[in-house]
Protein backbone atom coordinates (compact mmCIF):
# COMPACT_ATOMS: atom_id res chain seq x y z
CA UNK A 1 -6.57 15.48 1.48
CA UNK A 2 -4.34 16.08 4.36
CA UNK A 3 -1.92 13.85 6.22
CA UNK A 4 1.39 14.03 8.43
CA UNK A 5 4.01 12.86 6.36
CA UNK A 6 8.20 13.10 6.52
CA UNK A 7 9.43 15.09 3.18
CA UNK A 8 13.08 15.27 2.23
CA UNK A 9 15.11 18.74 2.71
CA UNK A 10 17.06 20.66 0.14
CA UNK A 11 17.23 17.52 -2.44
CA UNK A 12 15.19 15.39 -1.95
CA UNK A 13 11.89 17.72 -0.51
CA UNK A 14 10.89 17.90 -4.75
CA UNK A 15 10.24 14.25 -4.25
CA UNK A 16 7.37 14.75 -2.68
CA UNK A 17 5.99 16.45 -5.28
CA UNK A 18 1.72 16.85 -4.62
CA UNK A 19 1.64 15.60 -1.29
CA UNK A 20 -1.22 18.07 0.06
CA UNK A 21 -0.01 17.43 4.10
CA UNK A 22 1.68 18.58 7.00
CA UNK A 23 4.96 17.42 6.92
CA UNK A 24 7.98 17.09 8.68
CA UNK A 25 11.79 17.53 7.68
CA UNK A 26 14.13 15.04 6.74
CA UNK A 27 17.84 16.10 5.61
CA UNK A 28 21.27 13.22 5.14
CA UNK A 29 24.59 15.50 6.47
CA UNK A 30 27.59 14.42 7.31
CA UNK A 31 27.56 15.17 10.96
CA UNK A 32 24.82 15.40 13.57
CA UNK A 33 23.05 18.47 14.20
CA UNK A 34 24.22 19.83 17.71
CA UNK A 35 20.37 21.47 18.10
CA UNK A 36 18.76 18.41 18.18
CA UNK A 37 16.97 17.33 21.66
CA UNK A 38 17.26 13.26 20.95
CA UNK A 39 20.38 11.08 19.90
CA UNK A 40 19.52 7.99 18.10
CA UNK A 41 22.55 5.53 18.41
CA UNK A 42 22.63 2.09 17.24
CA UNK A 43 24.28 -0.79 18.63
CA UNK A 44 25.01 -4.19 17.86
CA UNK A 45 26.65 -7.20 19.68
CA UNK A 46 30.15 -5.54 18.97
CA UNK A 47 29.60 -2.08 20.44
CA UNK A 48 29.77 0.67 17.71
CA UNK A 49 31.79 3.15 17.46
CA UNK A 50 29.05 5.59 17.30
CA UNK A 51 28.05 4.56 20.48
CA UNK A 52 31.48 4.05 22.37
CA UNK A 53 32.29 7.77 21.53
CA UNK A 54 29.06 8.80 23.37
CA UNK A 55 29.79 6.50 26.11
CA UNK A 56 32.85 8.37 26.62
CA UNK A 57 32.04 11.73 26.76
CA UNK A 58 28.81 10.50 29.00
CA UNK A 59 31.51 8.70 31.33
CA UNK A 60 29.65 5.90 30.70
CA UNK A 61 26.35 6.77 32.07
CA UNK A 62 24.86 4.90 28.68
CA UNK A 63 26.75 1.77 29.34
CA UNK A 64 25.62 1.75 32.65
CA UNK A 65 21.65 2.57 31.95
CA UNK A 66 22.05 -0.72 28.95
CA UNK A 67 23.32 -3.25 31.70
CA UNK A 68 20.55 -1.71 34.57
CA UNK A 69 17.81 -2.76 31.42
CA UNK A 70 19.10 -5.85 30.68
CA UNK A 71 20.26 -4.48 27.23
CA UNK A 72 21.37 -7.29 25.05
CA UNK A 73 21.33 -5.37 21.53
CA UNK A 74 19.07 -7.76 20.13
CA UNK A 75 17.23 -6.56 16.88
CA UNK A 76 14.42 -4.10 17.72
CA UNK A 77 15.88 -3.84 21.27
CA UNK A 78 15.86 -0.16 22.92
CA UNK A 79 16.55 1.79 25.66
CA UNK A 80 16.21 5.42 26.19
CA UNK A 81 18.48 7.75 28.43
CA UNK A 82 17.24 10.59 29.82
CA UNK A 83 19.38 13.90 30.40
CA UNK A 84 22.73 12.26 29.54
CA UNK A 85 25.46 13.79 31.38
CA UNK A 86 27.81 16.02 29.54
CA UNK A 87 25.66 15.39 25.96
CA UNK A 88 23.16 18.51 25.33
CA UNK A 89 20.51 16.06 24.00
CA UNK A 90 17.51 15.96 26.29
CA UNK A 91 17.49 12.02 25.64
CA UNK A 92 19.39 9.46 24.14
CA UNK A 93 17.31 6.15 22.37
CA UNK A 94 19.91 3.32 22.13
CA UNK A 95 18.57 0.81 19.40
CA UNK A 96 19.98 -3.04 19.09
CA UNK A 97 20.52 -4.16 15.51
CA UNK A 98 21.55 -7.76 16.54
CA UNK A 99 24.04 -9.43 15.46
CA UNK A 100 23.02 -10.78 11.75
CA UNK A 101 23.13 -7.83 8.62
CA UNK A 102 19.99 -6.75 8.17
CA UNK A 103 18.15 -7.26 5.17
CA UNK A 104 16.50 -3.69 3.20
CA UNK A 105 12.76 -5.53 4.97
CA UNK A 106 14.26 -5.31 8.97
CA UNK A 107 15.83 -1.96 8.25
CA UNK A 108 12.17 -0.64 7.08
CA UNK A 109 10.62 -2.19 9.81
CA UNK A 110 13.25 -0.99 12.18
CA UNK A 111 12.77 2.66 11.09
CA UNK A 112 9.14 2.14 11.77
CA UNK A 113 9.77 1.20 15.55
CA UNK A 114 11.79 4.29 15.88
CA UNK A 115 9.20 6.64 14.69
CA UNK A 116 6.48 4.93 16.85
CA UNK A 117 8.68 4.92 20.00
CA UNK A 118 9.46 8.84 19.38
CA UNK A 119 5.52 9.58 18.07
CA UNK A 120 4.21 10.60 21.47
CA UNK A 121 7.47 12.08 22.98
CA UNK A 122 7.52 15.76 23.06
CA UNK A 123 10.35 15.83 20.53
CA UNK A 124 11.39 18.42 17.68
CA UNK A 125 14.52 17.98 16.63
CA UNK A 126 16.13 14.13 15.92
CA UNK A 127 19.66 13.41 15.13
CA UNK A 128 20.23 9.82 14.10
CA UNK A 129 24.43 8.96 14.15
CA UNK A 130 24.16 6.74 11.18
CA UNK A 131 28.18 6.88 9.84
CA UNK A 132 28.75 2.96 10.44
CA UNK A 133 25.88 2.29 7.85
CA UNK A 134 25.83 2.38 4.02
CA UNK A 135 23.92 4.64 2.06
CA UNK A 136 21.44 1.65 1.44
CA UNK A 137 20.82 0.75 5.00
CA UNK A 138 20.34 4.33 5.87
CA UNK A 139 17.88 5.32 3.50
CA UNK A 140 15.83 2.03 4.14
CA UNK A 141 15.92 2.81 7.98
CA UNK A 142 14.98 6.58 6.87
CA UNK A 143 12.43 4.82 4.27
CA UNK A 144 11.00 3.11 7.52
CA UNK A 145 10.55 5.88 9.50
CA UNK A 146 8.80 8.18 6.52
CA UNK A 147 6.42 5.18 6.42
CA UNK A 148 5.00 4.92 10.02
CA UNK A 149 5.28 8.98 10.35
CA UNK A 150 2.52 9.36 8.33
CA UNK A 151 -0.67 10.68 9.85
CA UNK A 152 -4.01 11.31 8.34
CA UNK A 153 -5.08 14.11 10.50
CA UNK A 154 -7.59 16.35 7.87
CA UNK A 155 -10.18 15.95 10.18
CA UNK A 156 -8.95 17.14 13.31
CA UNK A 157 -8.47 20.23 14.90
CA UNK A 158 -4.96 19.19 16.43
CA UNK A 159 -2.69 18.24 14.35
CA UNK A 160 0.46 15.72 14.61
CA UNK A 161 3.65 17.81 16.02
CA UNK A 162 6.41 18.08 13.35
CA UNK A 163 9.77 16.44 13.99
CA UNK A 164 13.20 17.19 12.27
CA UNK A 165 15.13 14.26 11.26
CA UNK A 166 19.13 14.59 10.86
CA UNK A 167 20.97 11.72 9.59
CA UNK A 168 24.95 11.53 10.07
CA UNK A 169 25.87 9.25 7.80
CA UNK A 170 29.39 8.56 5.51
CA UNK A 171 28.15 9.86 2.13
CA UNK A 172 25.24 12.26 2.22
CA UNK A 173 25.14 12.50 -1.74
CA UNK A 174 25.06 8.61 -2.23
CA UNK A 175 21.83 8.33 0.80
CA UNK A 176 20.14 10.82 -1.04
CA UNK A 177 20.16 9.50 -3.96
CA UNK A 178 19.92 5.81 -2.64
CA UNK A 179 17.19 7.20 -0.58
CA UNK A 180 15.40 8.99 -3.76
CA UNK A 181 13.81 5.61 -5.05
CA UNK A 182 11.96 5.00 -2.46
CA UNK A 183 10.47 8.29 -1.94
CA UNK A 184 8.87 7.96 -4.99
CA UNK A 185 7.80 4.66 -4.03
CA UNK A 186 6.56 6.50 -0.15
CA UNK A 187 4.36 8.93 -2.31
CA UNK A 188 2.51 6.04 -3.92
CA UNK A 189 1.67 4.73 -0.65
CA UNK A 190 0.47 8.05 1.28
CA UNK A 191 -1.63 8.50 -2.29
CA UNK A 192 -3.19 5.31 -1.75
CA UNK A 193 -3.38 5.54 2.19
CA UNK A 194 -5.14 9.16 1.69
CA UNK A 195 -7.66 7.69 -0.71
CA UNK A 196 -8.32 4.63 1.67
CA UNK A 197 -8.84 7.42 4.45
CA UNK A 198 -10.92 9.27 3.21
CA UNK A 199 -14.43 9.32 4.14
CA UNK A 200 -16.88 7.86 2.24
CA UNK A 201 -19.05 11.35 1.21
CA UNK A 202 -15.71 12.86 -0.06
CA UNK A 203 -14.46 10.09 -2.07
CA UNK A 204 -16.98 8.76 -4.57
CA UNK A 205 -16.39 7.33 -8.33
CA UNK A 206 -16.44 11.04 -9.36
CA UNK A 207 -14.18 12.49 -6.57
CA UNK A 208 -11.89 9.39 -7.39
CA UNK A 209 -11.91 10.13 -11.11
CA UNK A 210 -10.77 13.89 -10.27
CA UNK A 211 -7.61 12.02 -8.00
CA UNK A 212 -6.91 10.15 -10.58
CA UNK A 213 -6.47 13.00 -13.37
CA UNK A 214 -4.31 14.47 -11.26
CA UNK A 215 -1.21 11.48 -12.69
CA UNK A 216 -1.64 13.34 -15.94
CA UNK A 217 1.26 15.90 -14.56
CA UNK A 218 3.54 13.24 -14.34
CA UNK A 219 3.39 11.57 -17.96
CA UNK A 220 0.17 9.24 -17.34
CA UNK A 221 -2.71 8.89 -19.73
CA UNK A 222 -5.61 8.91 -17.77
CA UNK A 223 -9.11 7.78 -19.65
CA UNK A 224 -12.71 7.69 -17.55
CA UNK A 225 -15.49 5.99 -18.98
CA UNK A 226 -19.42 7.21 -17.95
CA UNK A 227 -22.30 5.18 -17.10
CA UNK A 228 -23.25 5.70 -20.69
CA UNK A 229 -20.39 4.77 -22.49
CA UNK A 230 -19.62 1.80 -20.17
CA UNK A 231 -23.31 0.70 -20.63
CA UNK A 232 -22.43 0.88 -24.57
CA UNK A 233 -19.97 -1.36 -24.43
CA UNK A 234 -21.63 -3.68 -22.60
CA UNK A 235 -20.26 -3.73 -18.98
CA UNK A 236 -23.19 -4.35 -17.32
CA UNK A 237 -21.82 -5.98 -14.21
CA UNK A 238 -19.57 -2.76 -13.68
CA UNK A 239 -22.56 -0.54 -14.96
CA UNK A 240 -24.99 -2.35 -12.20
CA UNK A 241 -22.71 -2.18 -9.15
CA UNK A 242 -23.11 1.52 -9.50
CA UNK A 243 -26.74 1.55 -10.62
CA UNK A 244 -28.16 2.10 -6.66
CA UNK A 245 -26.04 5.47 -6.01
CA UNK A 246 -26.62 8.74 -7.60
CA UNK A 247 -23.01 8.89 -9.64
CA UNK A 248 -23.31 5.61 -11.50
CA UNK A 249 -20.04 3.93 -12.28
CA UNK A 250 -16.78 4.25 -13.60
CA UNK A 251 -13.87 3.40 -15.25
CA UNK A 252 -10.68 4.69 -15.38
CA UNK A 253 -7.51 3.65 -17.31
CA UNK A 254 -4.19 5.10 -16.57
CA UNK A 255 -1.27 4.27 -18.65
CA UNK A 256 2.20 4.77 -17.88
CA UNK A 257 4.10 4.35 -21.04
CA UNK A 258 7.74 4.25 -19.81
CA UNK A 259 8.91 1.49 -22.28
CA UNK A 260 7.63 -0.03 -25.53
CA UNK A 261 6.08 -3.70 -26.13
CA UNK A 262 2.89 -5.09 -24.13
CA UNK A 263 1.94 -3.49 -20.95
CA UNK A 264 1.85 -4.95 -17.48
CA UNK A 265 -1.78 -4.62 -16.56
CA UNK A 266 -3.14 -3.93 -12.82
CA UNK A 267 -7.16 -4.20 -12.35
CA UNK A 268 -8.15 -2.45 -8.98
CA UNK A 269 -11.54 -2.88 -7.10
CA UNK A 270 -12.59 0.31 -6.36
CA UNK A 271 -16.18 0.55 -4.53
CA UNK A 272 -15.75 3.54 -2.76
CA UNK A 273 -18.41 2.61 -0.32
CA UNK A 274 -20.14 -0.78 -0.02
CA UNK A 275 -23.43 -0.94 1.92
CA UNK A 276 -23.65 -4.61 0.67
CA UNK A 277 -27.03 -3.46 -1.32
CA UNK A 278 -29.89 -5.11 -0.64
CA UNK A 279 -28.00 -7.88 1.14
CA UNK A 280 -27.02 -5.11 3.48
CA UNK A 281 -24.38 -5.24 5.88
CA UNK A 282 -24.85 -5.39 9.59
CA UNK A 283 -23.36 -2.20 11.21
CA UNK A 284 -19.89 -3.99 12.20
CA UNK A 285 -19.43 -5.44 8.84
CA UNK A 286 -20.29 -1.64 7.17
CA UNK A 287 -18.50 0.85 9.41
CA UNK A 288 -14.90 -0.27 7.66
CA UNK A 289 -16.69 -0.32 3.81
CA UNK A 290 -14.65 3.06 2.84
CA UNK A 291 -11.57 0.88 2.62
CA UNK A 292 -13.27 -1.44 -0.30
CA UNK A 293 -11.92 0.60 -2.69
CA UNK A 294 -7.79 -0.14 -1.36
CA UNK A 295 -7.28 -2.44 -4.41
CA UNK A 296 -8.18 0.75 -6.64
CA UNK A 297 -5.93 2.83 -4.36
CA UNK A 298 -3.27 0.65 -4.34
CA UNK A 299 -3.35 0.38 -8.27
CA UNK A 300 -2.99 4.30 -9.20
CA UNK A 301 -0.94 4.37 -5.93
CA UNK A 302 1.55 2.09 -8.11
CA UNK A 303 1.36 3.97 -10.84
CA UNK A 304 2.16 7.40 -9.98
CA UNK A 305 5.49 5.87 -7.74
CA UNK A 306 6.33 4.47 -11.16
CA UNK A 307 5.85 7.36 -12.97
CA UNK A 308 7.50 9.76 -10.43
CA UNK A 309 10.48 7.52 -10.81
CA UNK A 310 10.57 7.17 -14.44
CA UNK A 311 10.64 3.49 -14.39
CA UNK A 312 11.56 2.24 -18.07
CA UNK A 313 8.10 0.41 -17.83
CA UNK A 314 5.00 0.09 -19.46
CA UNK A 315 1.92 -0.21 -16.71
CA UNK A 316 -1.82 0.05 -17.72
CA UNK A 317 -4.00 0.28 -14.28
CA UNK A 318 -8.02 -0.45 -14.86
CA UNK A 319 -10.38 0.42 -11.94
CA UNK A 320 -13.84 -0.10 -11.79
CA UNK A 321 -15.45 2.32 -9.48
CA UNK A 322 -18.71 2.38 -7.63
CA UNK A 323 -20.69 2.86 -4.68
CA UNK A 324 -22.69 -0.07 -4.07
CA UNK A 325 -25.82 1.27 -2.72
CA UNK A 326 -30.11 0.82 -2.27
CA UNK A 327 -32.10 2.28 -3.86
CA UNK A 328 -35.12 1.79 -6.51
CA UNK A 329 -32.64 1.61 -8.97
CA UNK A 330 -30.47 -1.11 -7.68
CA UNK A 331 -29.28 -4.57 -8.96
CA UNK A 332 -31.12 -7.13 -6.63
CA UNK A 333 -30.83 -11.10 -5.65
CA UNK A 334 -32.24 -12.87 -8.93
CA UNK A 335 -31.00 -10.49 -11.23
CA UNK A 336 -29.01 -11.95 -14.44
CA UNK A 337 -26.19 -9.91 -15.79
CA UNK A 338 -25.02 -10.12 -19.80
CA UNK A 339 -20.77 -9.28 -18.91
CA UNK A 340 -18.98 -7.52 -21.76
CA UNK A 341 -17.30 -11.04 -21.64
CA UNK A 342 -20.57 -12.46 -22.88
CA UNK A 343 -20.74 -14.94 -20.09
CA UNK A 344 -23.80 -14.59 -18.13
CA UNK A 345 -24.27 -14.05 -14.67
CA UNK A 346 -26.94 -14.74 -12.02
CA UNK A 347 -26.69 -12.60 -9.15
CA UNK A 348 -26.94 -14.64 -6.00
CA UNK A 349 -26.03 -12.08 -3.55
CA UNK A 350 -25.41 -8.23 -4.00
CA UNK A 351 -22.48 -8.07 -1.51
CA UNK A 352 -20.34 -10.36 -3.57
CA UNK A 353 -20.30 -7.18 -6.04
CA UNK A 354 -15.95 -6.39 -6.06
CA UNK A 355 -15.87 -9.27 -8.17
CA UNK A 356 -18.49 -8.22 -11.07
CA UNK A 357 -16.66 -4.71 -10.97
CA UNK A 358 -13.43 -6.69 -11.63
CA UNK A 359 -14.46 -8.76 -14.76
CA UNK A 360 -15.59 -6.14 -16.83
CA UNK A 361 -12.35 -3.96 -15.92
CA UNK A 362 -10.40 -6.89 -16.58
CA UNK A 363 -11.91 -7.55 -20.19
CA UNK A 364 -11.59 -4.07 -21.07
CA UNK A 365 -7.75 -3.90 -20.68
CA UNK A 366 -7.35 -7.54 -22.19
CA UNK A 367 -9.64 -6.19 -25.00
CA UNK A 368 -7.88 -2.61 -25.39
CA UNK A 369 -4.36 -2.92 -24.46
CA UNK A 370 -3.29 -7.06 -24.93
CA UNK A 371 -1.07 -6.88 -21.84
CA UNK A 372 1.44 -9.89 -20.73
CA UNK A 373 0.18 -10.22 -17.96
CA UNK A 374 -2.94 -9.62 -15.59
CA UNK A 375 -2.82 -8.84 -12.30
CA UNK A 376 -6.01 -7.92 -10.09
CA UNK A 377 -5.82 -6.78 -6.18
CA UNK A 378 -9.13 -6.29 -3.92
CA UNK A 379 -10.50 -6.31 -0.87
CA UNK A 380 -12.58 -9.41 -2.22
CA UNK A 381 -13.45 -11.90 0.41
CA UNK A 382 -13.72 -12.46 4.12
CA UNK A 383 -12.60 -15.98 3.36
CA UNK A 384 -9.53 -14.48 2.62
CA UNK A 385 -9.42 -13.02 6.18
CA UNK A 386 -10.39 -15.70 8.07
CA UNK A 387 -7.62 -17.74 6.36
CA UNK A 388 -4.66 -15.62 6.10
CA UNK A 389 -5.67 -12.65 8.58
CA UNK A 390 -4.30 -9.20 8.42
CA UNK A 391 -0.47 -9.78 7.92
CA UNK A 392 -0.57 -12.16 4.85
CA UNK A 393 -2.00 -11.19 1.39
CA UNK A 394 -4.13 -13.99 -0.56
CA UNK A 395 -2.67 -14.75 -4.07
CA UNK A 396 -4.17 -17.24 -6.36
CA UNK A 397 -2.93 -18.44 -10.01
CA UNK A 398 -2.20 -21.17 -12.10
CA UNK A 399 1.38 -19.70 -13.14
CA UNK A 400 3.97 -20.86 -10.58
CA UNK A 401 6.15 -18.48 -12.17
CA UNK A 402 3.80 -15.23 -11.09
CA UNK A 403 3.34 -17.02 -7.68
CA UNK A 404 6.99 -17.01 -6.89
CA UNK A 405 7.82 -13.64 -8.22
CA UNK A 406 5.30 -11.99 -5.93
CA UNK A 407 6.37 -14.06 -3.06
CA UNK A 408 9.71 -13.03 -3.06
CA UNK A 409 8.36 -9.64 -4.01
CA UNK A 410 6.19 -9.69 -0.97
CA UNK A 411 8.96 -10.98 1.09
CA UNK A 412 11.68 -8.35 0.13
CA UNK A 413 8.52 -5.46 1.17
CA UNK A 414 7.71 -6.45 4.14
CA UNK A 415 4.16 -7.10 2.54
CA UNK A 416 3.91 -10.73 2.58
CA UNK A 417 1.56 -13.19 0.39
CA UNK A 418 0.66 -17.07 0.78
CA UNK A 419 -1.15 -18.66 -2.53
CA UNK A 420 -4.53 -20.06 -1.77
CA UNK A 421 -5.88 -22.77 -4.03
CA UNK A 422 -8.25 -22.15 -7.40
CA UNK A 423 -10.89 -24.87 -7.41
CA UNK A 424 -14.70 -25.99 -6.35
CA UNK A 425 -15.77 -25.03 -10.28
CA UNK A 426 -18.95 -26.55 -9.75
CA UNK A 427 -20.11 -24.38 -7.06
CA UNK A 428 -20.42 -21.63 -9.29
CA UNK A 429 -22.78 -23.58 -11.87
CA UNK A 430 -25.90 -21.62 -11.94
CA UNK A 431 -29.61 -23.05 -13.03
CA UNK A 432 -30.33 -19.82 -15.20
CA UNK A 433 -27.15 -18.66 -16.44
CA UNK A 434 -23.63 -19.11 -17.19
CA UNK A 435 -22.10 -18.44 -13.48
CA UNK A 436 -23.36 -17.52 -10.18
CA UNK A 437 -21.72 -14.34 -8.65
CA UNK A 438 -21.21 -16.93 -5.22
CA UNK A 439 -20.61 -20.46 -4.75
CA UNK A 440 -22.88 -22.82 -3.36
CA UNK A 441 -20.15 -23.77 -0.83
CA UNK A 442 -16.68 -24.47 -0.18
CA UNK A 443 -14.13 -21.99 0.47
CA UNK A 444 -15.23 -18.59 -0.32
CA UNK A 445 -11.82 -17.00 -1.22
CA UNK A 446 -11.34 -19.86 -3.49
CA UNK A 447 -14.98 -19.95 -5.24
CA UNK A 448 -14.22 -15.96 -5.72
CA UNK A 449 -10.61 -16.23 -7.65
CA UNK A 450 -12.38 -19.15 -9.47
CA UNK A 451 -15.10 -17.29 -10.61
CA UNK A 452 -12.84 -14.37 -12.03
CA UNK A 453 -10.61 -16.65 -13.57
CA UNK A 454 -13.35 -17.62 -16.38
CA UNK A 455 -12.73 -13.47 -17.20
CA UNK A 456 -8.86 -13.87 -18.17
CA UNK A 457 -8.63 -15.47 -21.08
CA UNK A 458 -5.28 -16.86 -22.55
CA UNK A 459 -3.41 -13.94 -20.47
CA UNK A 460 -0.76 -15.10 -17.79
CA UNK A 461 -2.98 -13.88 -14.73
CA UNK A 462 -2.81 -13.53 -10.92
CA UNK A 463 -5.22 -12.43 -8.09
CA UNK A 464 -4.49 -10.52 -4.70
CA UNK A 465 -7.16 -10.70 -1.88
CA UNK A 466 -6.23 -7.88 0.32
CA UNK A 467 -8.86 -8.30 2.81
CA UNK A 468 -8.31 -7.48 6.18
CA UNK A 469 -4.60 -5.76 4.97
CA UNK A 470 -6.17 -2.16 3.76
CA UNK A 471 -7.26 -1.24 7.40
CA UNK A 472 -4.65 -1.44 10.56
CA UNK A 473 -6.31 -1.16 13.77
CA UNK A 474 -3.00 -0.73 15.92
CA UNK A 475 0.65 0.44 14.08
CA UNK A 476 3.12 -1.96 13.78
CA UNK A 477 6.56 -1.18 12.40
CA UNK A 478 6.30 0.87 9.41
CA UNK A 479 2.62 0.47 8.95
CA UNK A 480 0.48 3.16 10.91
CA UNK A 481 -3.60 3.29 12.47
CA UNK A 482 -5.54 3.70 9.03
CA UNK A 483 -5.15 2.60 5.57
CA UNK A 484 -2.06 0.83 4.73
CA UNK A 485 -1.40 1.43 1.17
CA UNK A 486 -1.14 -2.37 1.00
CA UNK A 487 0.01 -3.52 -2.14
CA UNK A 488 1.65 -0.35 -3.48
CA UNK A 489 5.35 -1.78 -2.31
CA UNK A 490 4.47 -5.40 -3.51
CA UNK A 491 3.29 -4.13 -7.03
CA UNK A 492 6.48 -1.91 -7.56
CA UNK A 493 8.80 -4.39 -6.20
CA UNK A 494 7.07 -7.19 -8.68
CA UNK A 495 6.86 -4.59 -11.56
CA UNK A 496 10.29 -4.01 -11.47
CA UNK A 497 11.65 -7.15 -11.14
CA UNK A 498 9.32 -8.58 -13.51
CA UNK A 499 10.64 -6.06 -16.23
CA UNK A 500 14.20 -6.88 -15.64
CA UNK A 501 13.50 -10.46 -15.79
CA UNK A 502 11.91 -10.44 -19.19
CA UNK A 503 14.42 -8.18 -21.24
């Protein structure tokens, strides 16, 4: 898989460690580079002194091209120079930072709004005069920028121009290593935003599985489980989601084992490409069905940012893969599934299938590895969409403790989550069996949670709806056309806050 992607200089470029992708550089110095053809400057209500020395030797061409735009230095404000007088920079991009401190979430987004205002400049070379910040607020505005830089270009014949990124700042050691965390965390996401990318042909169960192994260089245990062996154990909602394509199912554990005591566990959906089976999808409701599998992607995405950091954590990631397809051999309306759970269910439409590749994942870690806590993330409803839309992420549990934890987590990320209600048990109530896969009624985010909740057991559990965040139509801020990697910061932030809390 190939993408455009900013990787570190000198230092920090091991970081990126098996990004396959073009890539452009990114150094920390402790001057700007004098080769550069843009000047990023920053200014705030009280002018800078970054900025005032430029002013200066411009004779105050800068000062005069702010007032002519109305230039107030708000947050997110900028105005670009052209040909500055007496500077050798071909332009000059003045950026407002307001007048508040910024938290670590405006400084990402920030960054991101930089690299989208510079993405279709004919630019090479970027110096960024960064000495008035901290080595925190520079590698989170650095952080920002990596994030919307990314490209995934494998497919086409021209590829994204590279750019060189300088950073002036106070203490190039301390940014680096500041900056070092979260380019683990940046390799998580382009893993996750590759898979999500990728077409559907090129990334089935099996070509997953093969991504997947690939942790095992960094300290994770990876374990797949066949058709046959997941059939043994009876997983036969798993086992028939995969039943119409040619690969079968499934599923993969991988285990990073960075601490002792019971593991955090993460259940991804990962149905690589979802036709709906033989309640197929229209052709609007298909085209996007590649991205069904971002809760998987986000999931190993987590891990391998963990492990690349050496987080003193122990995380055990489930995903149930499949391709839920037609054929002769395919689950169909009526059907009634035994789960490795024991419960029963009748299958009351084939599209609601993320859900019966979740429960079986879910009792398998529960049975295998007793974790403290479940989480599971999906692209699960389009309730969820229609509720909370692309921005917010759908969480739903009974522990107020897990729904405050990832709110704040969400909120520190910039990848934010509302909780949606559990409820409308008695739409799931089924004439033949123990459950129907779909409610009768009421909300369908809701009567989806609710029916996954009667998978948990006594395990502290919570459940993400990413539908409608694994896909961005336009780039905003950090977050780029394509696959998102949604979920990859929220699960690391929660991870390893959670840890901290409970020692």
């Amino acid at each position: 898989m190939k993408a455009k992607l900013l990787k570190l200089s000198s230092v920090c470029m091991a970081l990126a460690l098996s990004q396959t992708a073009t890539a452009e550089t990114f150094e920390f110095k402790s001057e700007l580079s004098a080769d550069s053809d843009t000047l990023i400057v920053f200014q705030n209500v009280e002018q800078s002194t970054d900025f005032a020395q430029f002013d200066s030797q411009t004779q105050g061409q800068l000062s005069r091209a702010l007032n002519a735009n109305g230039f107030d230095a708000s947050y997110g404000s900028f105005v670009e120079v052209l040909a500055p007088s007496q500077l050798s920079y071909d332009r000059v991009l003045v950026v407002g930072l307001g007048e508040e401190a910024l938290s670590s979430g405006q400084l990402t987004k920030l960054g991101g709004n930089i690299a989208g205002k510079l993405a279709s400049s004919n630019i090479s070379d970027v110096s960024v005069a960064a000495s008035h910040l901290d080595a925190s607020q520079a590698s989170y505005l650095a952080h920002g920028i990596n994030l919307r830089a990314y490209n995934f270009d494998k497919y086409k014949q021209e590829k994204g121009k590279e750019k060189n990124y300088v950073f002036a700042v106070s203490d190039s050691a301390e940014t680096q290593s500041a900056y070092a965390q979260l380019a683990h965390i940046e390799s998580g996401i382009f893993l996750a935003r590759d898979l999500t990318n990728e077409v559907p042909t090129e990334l089935t169960p099996v070509d997953f599985v093969e991504e997947a192994k690939k942790l095992k260089k960094l300290g994770v245990k990876v374990k797949v489980l066949e058709p046959k062996e997941i059939k043994k154990l009876g997983m036969n909602a798993l086992e028939a989601v995969g039943r119409g394509s040619t690969d079968g199912s499934r599923l993969v554990v991988a285990h990073y084992e960075g601490s002792d005591g019971a593991p955090i566990a993460i259940a991804g959906k990962g149905v690589t490409f979802d036709s709906g089976g033989y309640q197929i999808k229209n052709h609007s409701g298909m085209f996007s069905m590649k991205s069904d599998m971002a809760g998987a992607a986000a999931a190993i995405g987590t891990v391998k940012a963990l492990a690349e950091m050496k987080a003193e954590v122990n995380v055990v990631v489930v995903l149930g893969l499949a391709a839920n397809m037609v054929s002769k051999e395919a689950f169909v309306p009526g059907d009634v599934l035994t789960t490795a759970e024991g419960l029963t269910v009748e299958i009351t439409h084939t599209d609601a299938e993320g859900r019966l590749v979740l429960i079986d994942s879910m009792w398998y870690v529960r049975e295998h590895y007793q974790p403290s806590v479940l989480v599971d993330i999906a692209t699960l409803t389009g309730g969820k969409y229609r509720a909370l839309g692309t921005k917010l992420g759908g969480i739903f549990s009974e522990s107020d403790q897990l729904v405050n934890e990832f709110t704040a987590a969400g909120k520190a990320v910039n990848e934010p989550v509302w909780q949606l209600p559990l409820g409308y048990e008695e739409m799931l109530e089924s004439d033949i069996a123990d459950l129907r896969n779909t409610g009768k009624g009421g909300p369908s985010a809701t009567t989806a949670a609710t029916f996954l909740q009667h998978f948990v057991g006594d395990t502290p559990w919570l459940h993400i709806d990413i539908a409608g965040n694994a896909l961005n139509k336009s780039a905003s801020g950090e977050v780029p056309v394509g696959g998102t990697g949604y979920g990859v910061r929220l699960l690391t932030e929660w991870i390893l806050n959670h840890h901290e809390q409970a020692e």
